[in-house]
Protein backbone atom coordinates (compact mmCIF):
# COMPACT_ATOMS: atom_id res chain seq x y z
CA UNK A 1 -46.90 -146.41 82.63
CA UNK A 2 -43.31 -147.26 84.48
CA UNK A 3 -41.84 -148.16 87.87
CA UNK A 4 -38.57 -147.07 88.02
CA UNK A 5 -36.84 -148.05 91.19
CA UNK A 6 -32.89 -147.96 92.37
CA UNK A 7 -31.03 -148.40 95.31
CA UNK A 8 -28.70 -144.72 95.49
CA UNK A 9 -25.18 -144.69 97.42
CA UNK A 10 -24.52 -141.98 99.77
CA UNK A 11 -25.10 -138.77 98.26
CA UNK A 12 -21.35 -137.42 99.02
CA UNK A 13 -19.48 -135.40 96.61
CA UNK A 14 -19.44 -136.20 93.19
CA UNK A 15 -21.42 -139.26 93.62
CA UNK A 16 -24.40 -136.90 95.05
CA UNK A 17 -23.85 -134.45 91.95
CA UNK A 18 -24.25 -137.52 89.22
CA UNK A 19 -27.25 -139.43 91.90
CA UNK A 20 -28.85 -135.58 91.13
CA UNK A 21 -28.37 -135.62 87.92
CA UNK A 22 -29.77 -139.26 87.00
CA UNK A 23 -32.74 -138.36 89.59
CA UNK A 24 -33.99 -135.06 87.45
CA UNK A 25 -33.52 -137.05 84.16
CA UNK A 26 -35.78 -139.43 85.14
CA UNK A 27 -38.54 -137.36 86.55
CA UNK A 28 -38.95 -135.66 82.95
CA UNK A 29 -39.10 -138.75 81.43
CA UNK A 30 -42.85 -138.85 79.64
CA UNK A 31 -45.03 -140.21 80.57
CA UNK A 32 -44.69 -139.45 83.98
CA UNK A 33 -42.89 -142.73 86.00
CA UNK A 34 -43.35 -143.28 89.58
CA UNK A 35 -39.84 -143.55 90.72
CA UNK A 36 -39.07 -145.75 94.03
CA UNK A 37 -35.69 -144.96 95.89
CA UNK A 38 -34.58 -147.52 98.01
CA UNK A 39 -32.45 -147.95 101.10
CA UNK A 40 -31.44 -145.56 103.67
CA UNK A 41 -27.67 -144.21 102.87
CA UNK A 42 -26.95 -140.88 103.41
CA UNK A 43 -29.17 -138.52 102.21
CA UNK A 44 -31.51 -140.53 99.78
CA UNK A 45 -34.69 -139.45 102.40
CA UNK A 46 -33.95 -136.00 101.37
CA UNK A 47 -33.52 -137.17 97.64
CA UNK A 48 -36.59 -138.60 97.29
CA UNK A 49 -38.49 -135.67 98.64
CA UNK A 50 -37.16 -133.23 96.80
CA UNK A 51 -37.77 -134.52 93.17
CA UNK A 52 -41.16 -136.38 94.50
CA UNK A 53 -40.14 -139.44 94.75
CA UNK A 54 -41.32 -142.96 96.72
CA UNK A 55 -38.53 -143.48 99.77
CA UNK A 56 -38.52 -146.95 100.86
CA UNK A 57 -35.82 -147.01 103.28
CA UNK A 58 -35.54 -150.94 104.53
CA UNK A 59 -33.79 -153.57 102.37
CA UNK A 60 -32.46 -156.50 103.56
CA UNK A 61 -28.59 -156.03 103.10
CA UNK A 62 -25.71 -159.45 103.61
CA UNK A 63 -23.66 -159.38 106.34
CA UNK A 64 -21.02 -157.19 104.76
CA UNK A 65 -23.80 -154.36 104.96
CA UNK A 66 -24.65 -154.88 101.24
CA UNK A 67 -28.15 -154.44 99.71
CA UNK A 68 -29.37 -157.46 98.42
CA UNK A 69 -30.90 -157.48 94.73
CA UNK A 70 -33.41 -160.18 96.20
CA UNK A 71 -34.34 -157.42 98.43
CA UNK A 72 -34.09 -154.75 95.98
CA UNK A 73 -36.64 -155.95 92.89
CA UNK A 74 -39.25 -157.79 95.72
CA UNK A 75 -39.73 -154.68 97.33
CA UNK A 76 -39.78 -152.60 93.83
CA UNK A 77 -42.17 -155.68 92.98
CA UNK A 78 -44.43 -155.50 95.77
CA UNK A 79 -44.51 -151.73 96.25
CA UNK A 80 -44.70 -150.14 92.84
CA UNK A 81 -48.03 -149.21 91.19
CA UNK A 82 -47.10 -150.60 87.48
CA UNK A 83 -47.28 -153.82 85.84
CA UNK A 84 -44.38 -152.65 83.73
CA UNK A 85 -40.60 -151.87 85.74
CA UNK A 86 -37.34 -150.93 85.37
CA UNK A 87 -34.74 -151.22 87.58
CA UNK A 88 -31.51 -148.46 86.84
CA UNK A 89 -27.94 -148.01 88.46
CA UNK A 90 -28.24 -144.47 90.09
CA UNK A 91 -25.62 -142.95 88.28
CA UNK A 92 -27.53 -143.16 84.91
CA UNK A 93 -28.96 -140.52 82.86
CA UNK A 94 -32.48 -141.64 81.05
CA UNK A 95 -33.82 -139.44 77.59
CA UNK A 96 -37.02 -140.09 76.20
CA UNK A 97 -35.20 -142.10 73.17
CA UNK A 98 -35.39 -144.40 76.11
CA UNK A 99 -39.21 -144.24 77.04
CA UNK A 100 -40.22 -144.36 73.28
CA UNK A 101 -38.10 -147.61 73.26
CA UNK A 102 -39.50 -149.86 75.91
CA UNK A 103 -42.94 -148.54 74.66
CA UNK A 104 -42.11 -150.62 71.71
CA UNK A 105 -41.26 -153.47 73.19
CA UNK A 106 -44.34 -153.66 75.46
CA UNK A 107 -46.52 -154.42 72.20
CA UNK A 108 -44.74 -156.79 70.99
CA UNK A 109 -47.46 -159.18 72.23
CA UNK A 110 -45.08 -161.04 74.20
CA UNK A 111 -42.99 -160.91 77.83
CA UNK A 112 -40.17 -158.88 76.93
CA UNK A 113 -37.11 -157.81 79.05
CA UNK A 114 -35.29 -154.42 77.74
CA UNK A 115 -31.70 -154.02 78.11
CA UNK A 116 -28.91 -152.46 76.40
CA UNK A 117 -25.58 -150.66 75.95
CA UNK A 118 -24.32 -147.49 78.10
CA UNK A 119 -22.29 -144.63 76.96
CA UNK A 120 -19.57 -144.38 79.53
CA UNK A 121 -19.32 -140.14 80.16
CA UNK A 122 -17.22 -137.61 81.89
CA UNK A 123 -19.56 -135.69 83.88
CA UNK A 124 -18.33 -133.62 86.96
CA UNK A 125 -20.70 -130.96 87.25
CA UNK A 126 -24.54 -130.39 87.61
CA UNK A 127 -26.63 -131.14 84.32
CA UNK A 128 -28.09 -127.76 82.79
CA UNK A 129 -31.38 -129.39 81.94
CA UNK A 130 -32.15 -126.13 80.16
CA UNK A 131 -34.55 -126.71 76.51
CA UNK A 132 -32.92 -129.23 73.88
CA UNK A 133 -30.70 -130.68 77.10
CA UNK A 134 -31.40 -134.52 75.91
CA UNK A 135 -29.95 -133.37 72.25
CA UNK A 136 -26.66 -131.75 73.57
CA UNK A 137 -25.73 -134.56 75.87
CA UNK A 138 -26.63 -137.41 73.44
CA UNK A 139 -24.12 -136.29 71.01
CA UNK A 140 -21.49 -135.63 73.81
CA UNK A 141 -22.09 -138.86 74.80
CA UNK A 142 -21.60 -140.64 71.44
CA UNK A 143 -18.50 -137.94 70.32
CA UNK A 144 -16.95 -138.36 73.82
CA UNK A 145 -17.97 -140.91 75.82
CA UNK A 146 -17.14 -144.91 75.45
CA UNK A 147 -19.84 -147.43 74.55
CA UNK A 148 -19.06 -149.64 77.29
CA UNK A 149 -18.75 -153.38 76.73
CA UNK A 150 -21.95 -155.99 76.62
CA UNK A 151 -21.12 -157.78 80.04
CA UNK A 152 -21.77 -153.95 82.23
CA UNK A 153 -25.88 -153.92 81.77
CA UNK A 154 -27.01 -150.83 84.18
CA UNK A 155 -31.06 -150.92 83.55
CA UNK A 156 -33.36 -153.82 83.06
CA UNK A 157 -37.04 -152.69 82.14
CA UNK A 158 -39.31 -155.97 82.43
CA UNK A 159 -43.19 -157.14 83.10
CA UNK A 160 -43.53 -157.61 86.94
CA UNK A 161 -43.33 -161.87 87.71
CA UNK A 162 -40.32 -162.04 85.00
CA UNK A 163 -37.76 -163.20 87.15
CA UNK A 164 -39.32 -165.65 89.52
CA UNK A 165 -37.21 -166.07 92.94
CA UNK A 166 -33.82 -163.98 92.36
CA UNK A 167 -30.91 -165.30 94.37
CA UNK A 168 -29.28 -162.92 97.40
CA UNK A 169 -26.80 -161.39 95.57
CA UNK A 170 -24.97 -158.36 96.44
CA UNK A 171 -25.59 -155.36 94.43
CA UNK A 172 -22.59 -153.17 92.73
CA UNK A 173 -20.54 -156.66 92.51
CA UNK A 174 -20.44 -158.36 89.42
CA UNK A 175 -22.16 -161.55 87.87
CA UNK A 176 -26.22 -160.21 89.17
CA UNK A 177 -26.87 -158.57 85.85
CA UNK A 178 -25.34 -161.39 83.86
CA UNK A 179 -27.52 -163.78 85.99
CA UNK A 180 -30.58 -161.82 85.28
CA UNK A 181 -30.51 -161.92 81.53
CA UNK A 182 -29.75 -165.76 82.00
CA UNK A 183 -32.61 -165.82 83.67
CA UNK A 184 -34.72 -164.30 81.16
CA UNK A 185 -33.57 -166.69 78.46
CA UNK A 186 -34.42 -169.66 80.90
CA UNK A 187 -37.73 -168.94 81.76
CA UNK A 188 -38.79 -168.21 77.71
CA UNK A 189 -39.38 -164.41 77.45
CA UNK A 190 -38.10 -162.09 74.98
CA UNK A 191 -34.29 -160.73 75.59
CA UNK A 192 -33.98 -157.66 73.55
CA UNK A 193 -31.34 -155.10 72.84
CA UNK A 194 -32.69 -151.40 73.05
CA UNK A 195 -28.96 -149.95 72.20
CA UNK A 196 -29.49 -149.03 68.22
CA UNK A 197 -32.59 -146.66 69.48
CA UNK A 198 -31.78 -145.62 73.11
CA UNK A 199 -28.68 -143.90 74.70
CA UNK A 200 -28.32 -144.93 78.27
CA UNK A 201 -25.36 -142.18 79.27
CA UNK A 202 -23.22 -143.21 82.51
CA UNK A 203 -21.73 -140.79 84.62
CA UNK A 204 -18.33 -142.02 85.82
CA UNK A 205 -16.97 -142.43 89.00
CA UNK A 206 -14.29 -144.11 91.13
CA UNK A 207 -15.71 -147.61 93.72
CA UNK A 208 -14.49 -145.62 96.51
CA UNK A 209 -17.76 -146.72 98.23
CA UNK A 210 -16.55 -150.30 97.92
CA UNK A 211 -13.69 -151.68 99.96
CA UNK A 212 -10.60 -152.52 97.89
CA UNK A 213 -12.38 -150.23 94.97
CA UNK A 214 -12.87 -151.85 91.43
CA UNK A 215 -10.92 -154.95 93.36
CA UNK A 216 -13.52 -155.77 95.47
CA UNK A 217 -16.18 -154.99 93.09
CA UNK A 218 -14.92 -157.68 90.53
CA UNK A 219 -12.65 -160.11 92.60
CA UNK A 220 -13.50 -159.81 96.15
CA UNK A 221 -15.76 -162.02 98.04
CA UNK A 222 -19.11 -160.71 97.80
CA UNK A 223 -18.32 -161.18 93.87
CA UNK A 224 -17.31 -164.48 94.33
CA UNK A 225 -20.54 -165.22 96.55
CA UNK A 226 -22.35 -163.80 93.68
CA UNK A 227 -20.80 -166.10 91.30
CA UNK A 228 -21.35 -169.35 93.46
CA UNK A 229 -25.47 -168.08 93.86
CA UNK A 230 -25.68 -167.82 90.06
CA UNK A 231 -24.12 -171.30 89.27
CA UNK A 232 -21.06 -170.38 87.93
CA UNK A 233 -19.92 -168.82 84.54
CA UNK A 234 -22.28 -170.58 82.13
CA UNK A 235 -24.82 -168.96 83.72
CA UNK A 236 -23.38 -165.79 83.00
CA UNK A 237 -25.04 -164.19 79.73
CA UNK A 238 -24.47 -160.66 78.20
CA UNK A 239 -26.77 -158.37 75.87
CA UNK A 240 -24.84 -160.93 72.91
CA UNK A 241 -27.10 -163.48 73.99
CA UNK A 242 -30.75 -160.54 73.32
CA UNK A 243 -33.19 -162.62 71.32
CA UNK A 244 -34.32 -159.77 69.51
CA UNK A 245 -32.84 -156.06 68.59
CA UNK A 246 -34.96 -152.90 68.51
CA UNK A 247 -34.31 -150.71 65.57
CA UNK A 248 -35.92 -147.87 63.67
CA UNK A 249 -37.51 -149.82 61.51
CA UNK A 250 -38.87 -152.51 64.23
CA UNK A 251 -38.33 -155.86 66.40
CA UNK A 252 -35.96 -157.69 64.76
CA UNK A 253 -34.30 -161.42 65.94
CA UNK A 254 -30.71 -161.14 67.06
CA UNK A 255 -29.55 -162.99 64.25
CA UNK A 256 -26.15 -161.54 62.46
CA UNK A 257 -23.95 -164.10 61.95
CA UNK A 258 -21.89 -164.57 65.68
CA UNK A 259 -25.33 -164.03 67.39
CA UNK A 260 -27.17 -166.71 65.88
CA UNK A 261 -23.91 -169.02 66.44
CA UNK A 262 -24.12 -167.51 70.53
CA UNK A 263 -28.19 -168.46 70.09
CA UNK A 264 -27.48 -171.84 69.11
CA UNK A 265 -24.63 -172.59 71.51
CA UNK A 266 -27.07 -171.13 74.22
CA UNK A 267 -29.85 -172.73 73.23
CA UNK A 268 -27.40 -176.24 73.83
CA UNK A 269 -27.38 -175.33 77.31
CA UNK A 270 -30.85 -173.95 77.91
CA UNK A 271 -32.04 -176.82 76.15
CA UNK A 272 -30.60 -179.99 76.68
CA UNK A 273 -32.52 -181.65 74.31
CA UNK A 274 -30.72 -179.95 72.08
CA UNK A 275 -27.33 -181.32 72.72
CA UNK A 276 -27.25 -182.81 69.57
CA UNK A 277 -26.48 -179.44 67.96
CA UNK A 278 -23.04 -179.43 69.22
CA UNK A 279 -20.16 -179.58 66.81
CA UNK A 280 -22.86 -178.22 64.10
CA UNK A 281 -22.71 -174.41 64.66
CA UNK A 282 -19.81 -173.74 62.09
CA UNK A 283 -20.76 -175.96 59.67
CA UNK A 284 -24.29 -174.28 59.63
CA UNK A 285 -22.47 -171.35 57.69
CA UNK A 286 -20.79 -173.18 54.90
CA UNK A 287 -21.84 -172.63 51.52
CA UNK A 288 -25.39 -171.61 50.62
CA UNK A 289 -26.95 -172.41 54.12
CA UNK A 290 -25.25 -168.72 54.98
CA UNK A 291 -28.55 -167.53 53.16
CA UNK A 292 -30.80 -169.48 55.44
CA UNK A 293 -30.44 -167.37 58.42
CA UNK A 294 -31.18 -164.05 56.23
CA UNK A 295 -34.25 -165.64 54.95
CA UNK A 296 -35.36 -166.31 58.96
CA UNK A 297 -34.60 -162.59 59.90
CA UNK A 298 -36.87 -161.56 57.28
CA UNK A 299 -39.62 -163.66 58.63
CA UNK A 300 -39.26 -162.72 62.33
CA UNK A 301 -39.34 -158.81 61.61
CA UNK A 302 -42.05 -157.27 63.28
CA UNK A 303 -42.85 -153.62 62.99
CA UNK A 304 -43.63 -152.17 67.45
C-alpha cells in the first residue's frame, strides 16, 4: 500500500482543471492509495473532500509565503498510514504502469527510491476518464508530448526514514529534487529509474503563480536560497546518476557506457576514499576492458 501526498496551488483556471485531473488519476490508481493534500490555497479543502482525500492544511511556508519541502515530506511522514510514499507535483497524471512499477521495486530486498522521466503534455480540458482512458492518453503522450529532460523529476516514491533531515527549501524552485536524489545516493539506498516501464504525463502550464514566472522559479532568490541549503551544484544529481533501471525484463544497474562513467565520477565525490579513481574513467573503456562492464550488468540483473 501507498501514501501519496502533494502540496496543490490554487485551484484557479486551468491550473484547477489539470489539479482535477491529476487528483481523479490518482484515486483509481490500484491498489487503493491514501492520498494526503497539503496546505491551504484556494480551494484544496474542497479538493480533498470531494475525491476523499486527507486535507492537512498547515505547512510551515519561508518568509516569501512559500511551502517548505521540510514541511511538506515531515508532515506526509508523520501523518500518512504507509511505510511506503510518494510524493507528486499536482499537475501530474499517474496510470497503473506506474503502481505495477514501484511494486517492483519494493521487492527488490533493498531501500529503494523510484523516480523517473515525465512526458511534458498539452492538456486544456477535463480528462474523459471513460474505459481504456490510461491507453488513449499514454500514446498521446508519447506521439505528442515531450519527454522532458533528466534534471525536472516531478514524483519521488521512497520507504518512509529515506531522507533523514531535508533542508528548508522552497518548493516549485529549482535544485530540491536534484538535492533529494543526492541525497539518496549519500545515504546508500537504491536510485532507480522507473521511465522504460512507467509514463508519468505532465500537464503544462505557465508559473503565473510565481512572481517573475519561470524567472523566479529558476533564477530568483528563493532558487538561489535553495541552491546555498543544498551545498551548491555538486550536490545537484539527476535521474543520470539512478543506480539501477527498471525494465520489462527486471532491475537492472545503470550501467551503459556514460552512466557507469557518471557512477564512477559520483562515486569520487560520495566517496572520498575513492579519489584515486580520478583521471581513470576514460581509460577504463579502452580496448577489451569495454567488455568488463557488460559482464557486471549481467551479474547485477535481478528479475522484481
Amino acid at each position: 500500500m501507498l501514501t501519496l501526498f502533494s502540496i496543490p496551488k490554487a485551484f484557479r483556471g486551468h491550473i484547477g482543471v489539470i489539479q482535477r485531473n491529476a487528483l481523479k488519476s490518482w484515486t483509481l490508481l490500484r491498489p487503493e492509495c491514501e492520498i494526503l493534500l497539503l496546505g491551504d490555497d484556494e480551494g484544496t479543502a474542497e479538493a480533498a473532500k470531494e475525491f476523499g482525500c486527507v486535507h492537512v492544511p498547515q505547512v510551515a511556508r519561508n518568509e516569501h509565503g512559500t511551502p517548505l519541502i521540510s514541511a511538506i515530506f515531515a508532515q506526509a511522514q508523520q501523518r500518512g498510514r504507509f511505510e511506503r510514499q510518494c510524493y507528486v507535483n499536482a499537475d501530474i497524471v499517474l496510470m497503473n504502469d506506474f503502481m505495477r512499477a514501484i511494486e517492483r521495486v519494493a521487492r527488490c530486498g533493498r531501500p529503494a527510491v523510484a523516480v523517473g522521466h515525465r512526458w511534458d503534455f498539452d492538456q486544456k480540458e477535463p480528462l474523459d476518464f471513460a474505459p481504456g482512458w490510461e491507453e488513449r492518453l499514454r500514446a498521446a503522450a508519447q506521439t505528442q508530448g515531450h519527454k522532458q529532460r533528466d534534471w525536472l523529476i516531478d514524483y519521488f516514491c521512497f520507504p518512509r526514514g529515506v531522507w533523514g533531515e531535508i533542508p528548508p527549501f522552497a518548493v516549485g524552485r529549482t535544485v530540491w529534487d536534484n538535492w533529494l536524489l543526492y541525497r539518496v545516493r549519500e545515504r546508500g539506498a537504491l536510485l532507480v529509474d522507473i521511465t522504460p516501464v512507467a509514463v508519468a504525463v505532465h500537464q503544462n502550464h505557465d508559473y503565473g503563480h510565481i512572481k517573475n514566472g519561470e524567472k523566479g522559479a529558476y533564477k530568483g532568490p528563493e532558487a538561489a536560497r535553495n541552491l546555498e541549503l543544498a551545498g551548491g551544484e555538486e550536490h545537484c544529481f539527476s535521474i543520470k546518476d539512478a543506480t539501477h533501471v527498471l525494465t520489462e525484463q527486471g532491475l537492472r544497474r545503470a550501467l551503459d557506457r556514460d552512466q557507469f562513467k557518471r557512477y564512477l565520477k559520483r562515486s569520487q565525490m560520495l566517496h572520498p576514499n575513492l579519489k584515486w579513481l580520478a583521471g581513470t574513467t576514460d581509460r577504463f573503456f579502452r580496448g577489451p576492458a569495454r567488455l568488463l562492464y557488460r559482464f557486471v550488468d549481467a551479474l547485477t540483473y535481478r528479475r522484481v
